[in-house]
Protein backbone atom coordinates (compact mmCIF):
# COMPACT_ATOMS: atom_id res chain seq x y z
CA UNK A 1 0.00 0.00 0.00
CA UNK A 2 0.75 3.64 -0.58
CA UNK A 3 2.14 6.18 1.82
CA UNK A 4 -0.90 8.49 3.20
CA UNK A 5 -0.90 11.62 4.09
CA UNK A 6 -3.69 14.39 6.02
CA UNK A 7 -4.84 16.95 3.62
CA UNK A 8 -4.61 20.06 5.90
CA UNK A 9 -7.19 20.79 7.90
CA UNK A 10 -9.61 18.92 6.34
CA UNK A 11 -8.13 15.72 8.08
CA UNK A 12 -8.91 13.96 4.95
CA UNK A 13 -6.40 10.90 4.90
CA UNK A 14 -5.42 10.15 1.66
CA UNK A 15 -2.63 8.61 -0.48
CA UNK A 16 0.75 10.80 -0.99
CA UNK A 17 0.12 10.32 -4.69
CA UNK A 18 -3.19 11.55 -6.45
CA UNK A 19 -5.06 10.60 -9.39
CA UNK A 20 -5.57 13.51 -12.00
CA UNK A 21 -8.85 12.60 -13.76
CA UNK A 22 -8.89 15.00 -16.76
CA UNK A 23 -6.69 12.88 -19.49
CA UNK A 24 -9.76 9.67 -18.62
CA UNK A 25 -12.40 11.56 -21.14
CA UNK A 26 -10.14 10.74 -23.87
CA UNK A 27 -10.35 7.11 -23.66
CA UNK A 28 -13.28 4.79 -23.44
CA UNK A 29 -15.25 3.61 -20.29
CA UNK A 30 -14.20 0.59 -19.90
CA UNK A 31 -10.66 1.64 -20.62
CA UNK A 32 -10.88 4.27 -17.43
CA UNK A 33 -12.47 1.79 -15.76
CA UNK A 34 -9.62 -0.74 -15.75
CA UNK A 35 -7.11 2.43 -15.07
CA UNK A 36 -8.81 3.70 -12.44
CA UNK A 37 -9.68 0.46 -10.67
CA UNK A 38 -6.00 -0.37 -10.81
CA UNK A 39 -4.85 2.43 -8.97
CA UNK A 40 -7.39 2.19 -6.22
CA UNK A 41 -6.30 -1.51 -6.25
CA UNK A 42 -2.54 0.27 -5.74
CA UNK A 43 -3.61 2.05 -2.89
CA UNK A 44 -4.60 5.17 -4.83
CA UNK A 45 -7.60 6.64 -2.79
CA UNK A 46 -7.32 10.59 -4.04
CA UNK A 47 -9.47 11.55 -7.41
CA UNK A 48 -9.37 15.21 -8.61
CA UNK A 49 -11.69 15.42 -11.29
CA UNK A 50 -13.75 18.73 -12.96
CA UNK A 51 -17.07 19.35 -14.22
CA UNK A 52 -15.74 20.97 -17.33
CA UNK A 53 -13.64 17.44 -17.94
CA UNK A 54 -16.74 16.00 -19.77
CA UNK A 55 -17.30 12.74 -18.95
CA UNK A 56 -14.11 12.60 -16.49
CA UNK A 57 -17.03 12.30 -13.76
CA UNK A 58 -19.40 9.70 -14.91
CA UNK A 59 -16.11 7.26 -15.70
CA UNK A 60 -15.03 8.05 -11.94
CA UNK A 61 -18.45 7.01 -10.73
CA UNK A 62 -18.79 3.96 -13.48
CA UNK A 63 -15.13 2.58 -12.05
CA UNK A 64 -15.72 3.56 -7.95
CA UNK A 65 -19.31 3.58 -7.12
CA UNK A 66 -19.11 0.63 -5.14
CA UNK A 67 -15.95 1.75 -2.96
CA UNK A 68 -17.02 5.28 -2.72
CA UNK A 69 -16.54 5.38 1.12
CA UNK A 70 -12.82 3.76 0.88
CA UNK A 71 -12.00 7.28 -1.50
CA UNK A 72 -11.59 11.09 -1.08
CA UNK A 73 -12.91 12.60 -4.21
CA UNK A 74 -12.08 16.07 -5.47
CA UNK A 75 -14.60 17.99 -8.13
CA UNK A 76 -14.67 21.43 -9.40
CA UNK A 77 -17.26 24.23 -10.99
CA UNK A 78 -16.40 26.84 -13.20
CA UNK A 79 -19.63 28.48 -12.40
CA UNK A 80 -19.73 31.78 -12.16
CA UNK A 81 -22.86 32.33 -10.35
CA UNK A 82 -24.79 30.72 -7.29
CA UNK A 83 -27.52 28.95 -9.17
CA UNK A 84 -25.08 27.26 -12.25
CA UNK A 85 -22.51 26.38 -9.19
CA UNK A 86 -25.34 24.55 -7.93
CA UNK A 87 -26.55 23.17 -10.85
CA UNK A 88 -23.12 21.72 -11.38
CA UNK A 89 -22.95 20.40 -7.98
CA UNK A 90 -26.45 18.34 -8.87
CA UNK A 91 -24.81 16.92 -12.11
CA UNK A 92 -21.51 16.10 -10.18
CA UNK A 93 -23.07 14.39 -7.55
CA UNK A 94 -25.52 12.17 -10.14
CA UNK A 95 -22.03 11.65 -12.33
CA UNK A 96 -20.13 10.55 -9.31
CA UNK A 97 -23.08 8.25 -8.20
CA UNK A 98 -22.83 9.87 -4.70
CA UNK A 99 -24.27 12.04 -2.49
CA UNK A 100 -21.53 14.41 -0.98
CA UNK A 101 -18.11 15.33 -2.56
CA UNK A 102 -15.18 15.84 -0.69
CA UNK A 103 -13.99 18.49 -1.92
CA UNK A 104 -15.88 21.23 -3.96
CA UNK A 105 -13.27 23.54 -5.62
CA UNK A 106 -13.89 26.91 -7.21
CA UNK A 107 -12.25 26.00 -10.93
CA UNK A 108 -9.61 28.83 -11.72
CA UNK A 109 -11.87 31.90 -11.11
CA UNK A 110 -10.25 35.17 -12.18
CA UNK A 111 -11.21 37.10 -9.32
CA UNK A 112 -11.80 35.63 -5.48
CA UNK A 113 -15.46 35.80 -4.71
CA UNK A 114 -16.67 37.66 -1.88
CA UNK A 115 -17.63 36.19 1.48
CA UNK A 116 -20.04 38.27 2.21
CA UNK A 117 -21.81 38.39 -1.17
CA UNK A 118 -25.08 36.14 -0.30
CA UNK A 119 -25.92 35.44 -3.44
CA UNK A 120 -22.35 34.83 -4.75
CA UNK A 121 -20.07 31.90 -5.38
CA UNK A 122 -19.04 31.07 -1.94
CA UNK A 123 -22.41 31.79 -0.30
CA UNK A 124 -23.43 28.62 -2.68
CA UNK A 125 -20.39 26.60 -1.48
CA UNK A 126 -21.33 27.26 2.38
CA UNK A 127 -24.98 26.18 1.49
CA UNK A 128 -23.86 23.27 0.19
CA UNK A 129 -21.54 22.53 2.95
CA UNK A 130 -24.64 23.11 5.57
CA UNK A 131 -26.45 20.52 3.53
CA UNK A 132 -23.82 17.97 3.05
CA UNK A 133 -23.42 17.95 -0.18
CA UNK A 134 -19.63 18.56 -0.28
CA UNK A 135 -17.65 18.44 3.03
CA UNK A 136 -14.48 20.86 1.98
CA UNK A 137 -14.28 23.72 0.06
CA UNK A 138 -11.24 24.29 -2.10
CA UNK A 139 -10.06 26.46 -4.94
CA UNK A 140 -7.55 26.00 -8.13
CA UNK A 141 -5.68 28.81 -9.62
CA UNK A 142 -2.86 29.20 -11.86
CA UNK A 143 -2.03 33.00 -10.24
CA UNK A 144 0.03 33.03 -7.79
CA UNK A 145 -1.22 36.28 -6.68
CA UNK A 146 -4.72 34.84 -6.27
CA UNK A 147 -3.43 31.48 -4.91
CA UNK A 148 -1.84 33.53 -1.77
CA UNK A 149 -5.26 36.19 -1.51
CA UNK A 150 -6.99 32.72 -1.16
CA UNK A 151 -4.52 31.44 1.00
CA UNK A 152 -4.31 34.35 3.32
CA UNK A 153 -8.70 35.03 3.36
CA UNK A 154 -9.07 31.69 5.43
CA UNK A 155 -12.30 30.93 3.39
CA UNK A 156 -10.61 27.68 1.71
CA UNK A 157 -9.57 24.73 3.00
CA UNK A 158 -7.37 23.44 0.32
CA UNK A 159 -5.73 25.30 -2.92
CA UNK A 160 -5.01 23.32 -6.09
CA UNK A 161 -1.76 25.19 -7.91
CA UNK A 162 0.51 24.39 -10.48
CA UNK A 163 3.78 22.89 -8.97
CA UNK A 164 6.81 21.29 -10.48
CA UNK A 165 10.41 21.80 -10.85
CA UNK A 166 10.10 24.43 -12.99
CA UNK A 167 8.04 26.25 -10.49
CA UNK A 168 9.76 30.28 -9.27
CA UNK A 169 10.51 30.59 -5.75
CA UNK A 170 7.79 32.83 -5.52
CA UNK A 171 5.66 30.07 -6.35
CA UNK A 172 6.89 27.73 -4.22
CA UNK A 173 6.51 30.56 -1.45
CA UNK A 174 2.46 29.54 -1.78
CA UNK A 175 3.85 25.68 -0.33
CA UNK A 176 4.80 27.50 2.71
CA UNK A 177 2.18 29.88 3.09
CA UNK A 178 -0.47 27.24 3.02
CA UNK A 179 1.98 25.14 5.85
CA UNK A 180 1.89 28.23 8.36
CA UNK A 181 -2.49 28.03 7.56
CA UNK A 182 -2.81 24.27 7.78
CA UNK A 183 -3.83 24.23 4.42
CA UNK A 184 -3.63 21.48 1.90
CA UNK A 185 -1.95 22.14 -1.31
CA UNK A 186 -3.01 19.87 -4.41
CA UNK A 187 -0.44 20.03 -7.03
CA UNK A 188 -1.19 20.47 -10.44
CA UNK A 189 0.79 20.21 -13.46
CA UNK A 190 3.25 18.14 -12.32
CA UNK A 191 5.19 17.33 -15.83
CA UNK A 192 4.51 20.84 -17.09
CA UNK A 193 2.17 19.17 -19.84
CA UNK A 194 4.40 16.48 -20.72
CA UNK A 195 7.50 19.07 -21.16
CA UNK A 196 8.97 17.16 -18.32
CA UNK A 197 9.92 13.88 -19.78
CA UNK A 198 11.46 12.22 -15.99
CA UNK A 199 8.53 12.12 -14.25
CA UNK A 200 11.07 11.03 -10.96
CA UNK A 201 12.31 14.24 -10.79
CA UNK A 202 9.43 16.33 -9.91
CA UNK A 203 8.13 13.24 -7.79
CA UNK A 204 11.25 13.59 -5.58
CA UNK A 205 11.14 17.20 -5.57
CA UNK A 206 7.29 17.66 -5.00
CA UNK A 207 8.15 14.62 -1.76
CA UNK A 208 9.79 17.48 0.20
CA UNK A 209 6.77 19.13 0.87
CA UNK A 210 4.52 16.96 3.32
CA UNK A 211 1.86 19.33 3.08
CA UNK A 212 1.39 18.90 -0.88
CA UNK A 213 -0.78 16.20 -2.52
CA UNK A 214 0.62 15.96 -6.77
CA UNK A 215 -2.21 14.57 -8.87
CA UNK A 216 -0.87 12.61 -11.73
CA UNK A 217 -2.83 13.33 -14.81
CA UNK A 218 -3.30 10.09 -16.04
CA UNK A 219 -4.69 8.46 -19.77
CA UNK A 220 -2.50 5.32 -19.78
CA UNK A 221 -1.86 2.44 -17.80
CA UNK A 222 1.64 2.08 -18.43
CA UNK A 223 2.02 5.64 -16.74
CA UNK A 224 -0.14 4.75 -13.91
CA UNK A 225 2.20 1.70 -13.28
CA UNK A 226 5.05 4.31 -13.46
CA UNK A 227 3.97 6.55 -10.39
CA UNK A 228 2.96 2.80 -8.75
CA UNK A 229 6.46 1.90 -8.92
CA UNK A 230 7.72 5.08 -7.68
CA UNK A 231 5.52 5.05 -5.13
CA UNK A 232 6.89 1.71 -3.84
CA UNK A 233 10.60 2.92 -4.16
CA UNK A 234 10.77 6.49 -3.92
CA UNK A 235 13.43 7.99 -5.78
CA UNK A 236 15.76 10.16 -4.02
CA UNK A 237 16.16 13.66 -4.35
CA UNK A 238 19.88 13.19 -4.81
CA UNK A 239 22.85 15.14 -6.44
CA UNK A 240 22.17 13.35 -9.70
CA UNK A 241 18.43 14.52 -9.73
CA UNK A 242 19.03 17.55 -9.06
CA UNK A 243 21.46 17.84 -12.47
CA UNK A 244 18.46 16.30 -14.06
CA UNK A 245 16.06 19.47 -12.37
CA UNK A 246 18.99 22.01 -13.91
CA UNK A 247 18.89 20.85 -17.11
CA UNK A 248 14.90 21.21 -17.43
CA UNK A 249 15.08 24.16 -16.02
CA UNK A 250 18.12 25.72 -18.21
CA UNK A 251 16.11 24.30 -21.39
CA UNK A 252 12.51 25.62 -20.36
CA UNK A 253 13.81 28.87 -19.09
CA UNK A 254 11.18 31.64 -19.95
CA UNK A 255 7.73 32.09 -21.18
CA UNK A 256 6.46 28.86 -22.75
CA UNK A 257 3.40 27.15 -22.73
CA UNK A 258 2.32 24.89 -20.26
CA UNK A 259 -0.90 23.04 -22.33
CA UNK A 260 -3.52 23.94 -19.36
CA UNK A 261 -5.86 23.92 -22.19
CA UNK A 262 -7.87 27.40 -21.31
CA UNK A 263 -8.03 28.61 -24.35
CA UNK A 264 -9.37 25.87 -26.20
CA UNK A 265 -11.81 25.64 -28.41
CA UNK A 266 -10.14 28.08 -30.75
CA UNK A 267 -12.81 29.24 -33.57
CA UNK A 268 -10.09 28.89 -36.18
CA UNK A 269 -9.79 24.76 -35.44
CA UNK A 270 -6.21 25.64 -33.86
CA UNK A 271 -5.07 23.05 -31.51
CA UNK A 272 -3.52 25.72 -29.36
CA UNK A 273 -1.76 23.66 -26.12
CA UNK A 274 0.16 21.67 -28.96
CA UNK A 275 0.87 23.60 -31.58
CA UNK A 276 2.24 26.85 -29.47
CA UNK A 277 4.71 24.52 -27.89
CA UNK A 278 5.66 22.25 -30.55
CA UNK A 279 9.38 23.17 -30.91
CA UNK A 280 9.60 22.49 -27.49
CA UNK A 281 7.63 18.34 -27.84
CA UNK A 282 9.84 18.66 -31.03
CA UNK A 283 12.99 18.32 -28.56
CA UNK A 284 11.65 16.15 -25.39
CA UNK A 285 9.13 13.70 -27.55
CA UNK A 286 9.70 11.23 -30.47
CA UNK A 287 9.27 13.83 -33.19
CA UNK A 288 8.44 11.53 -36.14
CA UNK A 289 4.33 11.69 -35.49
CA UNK A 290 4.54 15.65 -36.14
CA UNK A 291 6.40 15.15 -39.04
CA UNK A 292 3.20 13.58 -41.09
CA UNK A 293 0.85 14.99 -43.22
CA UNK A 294 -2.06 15.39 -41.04
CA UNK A 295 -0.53 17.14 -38.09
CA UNK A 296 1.42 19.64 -40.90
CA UNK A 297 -1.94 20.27 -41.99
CA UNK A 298 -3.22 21.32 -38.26
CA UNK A 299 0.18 23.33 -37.76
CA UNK A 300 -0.65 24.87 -40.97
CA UNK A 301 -3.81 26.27 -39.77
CA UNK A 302 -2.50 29.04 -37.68
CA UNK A 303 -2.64 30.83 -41.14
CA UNK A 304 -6.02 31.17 -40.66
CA UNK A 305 -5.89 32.29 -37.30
CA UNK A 306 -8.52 35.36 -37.02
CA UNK A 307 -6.99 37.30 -34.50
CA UNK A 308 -9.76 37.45 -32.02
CA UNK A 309 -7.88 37.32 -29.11
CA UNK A 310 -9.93 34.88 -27.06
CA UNK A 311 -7.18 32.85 -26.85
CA UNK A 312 -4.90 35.64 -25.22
CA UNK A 313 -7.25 36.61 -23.13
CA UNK A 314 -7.95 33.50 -21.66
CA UNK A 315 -4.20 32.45 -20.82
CA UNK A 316 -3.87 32.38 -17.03
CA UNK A 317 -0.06 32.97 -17.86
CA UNK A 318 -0.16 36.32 -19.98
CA UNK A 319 1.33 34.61 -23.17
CA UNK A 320 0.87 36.45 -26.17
CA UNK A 321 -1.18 33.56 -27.68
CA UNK A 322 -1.29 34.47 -31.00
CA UNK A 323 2.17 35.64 -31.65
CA UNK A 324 3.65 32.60 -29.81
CA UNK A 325 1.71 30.47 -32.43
CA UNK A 326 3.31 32.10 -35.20
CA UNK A 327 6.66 31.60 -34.13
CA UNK A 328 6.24 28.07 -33.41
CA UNK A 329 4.86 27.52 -36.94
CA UNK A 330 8.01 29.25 -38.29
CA UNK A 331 10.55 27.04 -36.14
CA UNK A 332 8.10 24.10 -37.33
CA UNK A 333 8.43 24.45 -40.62
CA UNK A 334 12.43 24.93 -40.47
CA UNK A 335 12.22 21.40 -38.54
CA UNK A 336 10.09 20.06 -41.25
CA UNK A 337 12.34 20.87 -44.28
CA UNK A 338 15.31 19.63 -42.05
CA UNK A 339 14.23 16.56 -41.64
CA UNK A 340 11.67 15.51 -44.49
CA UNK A 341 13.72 17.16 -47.32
């Protein structure tokens, strides 16, 4: 069995590693199903899952339903009202097959709501609390300035924030703000999107931190059976994994992005969280797949990009969407004829 760990103040006991639900809608039920039952199997028993991950939910419920009281599950609303934040609780709950979450986290909101707005977001999440239909209430950001507001307000119990080895100090400073509160810190991100090809490293370096809960985003079983392994033999934040965190670092210095995904769906048919990275999955993935025709002609459609800014506006990191795009088409196509010519 896995090492456990309490979540903060919620005293939730759960396992040191987490199960990141999102990557499950892309595969079938009964493929989730075996995944997920495996890793409760494992000793597995945290779930983080979203209502705007499809049908991340209803697989969750289809695989778990019958050891629902053996797991901690984690949900989220991107509401941004009182009535739709309760309307997604409803459909959560009937997804899950359950009648109370665990924890009910405000997904990503651009500004913290007000406590003493009645009719606002976290009047809905104390209603629900009262009724016991969620037990916790937690928030995800990727701001660090909002992370710390939410840490410092006392309103949440747990905050879920991107955290790797690429993370600044002064994100890491959120770790130890959330210590001194008895908070619980879920982390998110934890390969940077697949940039970070050793998954051992930021497992070691996230293992520091006994106040921090990663969630491995998960779609396959062969990288389930990866974190299971680590999980029985713990690698060791040594000398030589730290040379391995340098290197990532030195190579992924600066502005890149991280695939979170927010700006999708792009009204041009761009598939923004791959193509505005792609010279850097050019250099850390098997490249041959992106050489072929049909991903050329998806890189090829940021020519028709229509400049209407949505996706720039919805980038919790500030990229310059757009203009990022373009460059990686231009370093794509110098690949291309370097390689296929």
């Amino acid at each position: 069995m896995m090492d456990t760990m309490q979540l903060g103040r919620t005293g939730l006991q759960i396992s040191r590693s987490g199960f990141g639900a999102l990557p499950i809608q892309r595969i079938s039920f009964d493929e989730a199903k075996g995944i997920l039952r495996r890793a409760y199997e494992a000793g597995i028993t945290f779930f983080d899952t979203a209502r705007m991950y499809t049908d991340s939910e209803e697989k969750i419920g289809y695989a778990l339903s019958d050891v629902r009281s053996r797991i901690v599950i984690a949900t989220k609303s991107h509401a941004k009202d009182k009535k739709t934040l309760l309307e997604h609780l409803e459909t959560s709950l009937r997804n899950l097959k359950t009648d109370y979450i665990d924890i009910y986290q405000l997904h990503n909101p651009k500004e913290l709501p007000q406590e003493a707005d009645e009719e606002g977001l976290y009047a809905a999440l104390v209603e629900a609390k009262k009724k016991g239909l969620i037990r916790h209430i937690g928030i995800t950001n990727h701001s660090n300035k909002l992370a710390l507001e939410a840490a410092v307000s006392g309103m949440y119990e747990t905050i879920q924030f991107p955290l790797n080895t690429l993370s600044s100090e002064e994100d890491l400073q959120l770790i130890a703000a959330c210590k001194e509160r008895n908070m619980g810190v879920i982390a998110m991100k934890g390969l940077s999107g697949g940039l970070i090809t050793n998954a051992a490293t930021t497992f070691s370096f996230l293992r520091q931190y006994d106040n921090v809960v990663p969630i491995w985003g998960i779609q396959r079983m062969s990288e389930l059976e990866e974190f299971i392994a680590m999980e029985k033999n713990p690698p060791v934040l040594d000398e030589a994994m730290w040379e391995a965190i340098h290197k990532d670092r030195s190579e992924l210095a600066g502005d890149f992005c991280r695939g979170c995904g927010y700006c999708m769906p792009c009204p041009a048919g761009i598939e923004i969280p791959t193509q505005a990275r792609i010279s850097l999955l050019l250099g850390r993935a098997p490249y041959q797949p992106f050489l072929e025709d049909s991903f050329k002609e998806k890189m090829e459609r940021i020519n028709q990009c229509i400049e209407c800014g949505q996706c720039k506006s919805h980038c919790p990191y500030q990229l310059d969407t757009p203009n990022l795009l373009k460059r990686e088409l231009k370093r794509y196509q110098e690949f291309y004829e370097a390689h296929v010519r």
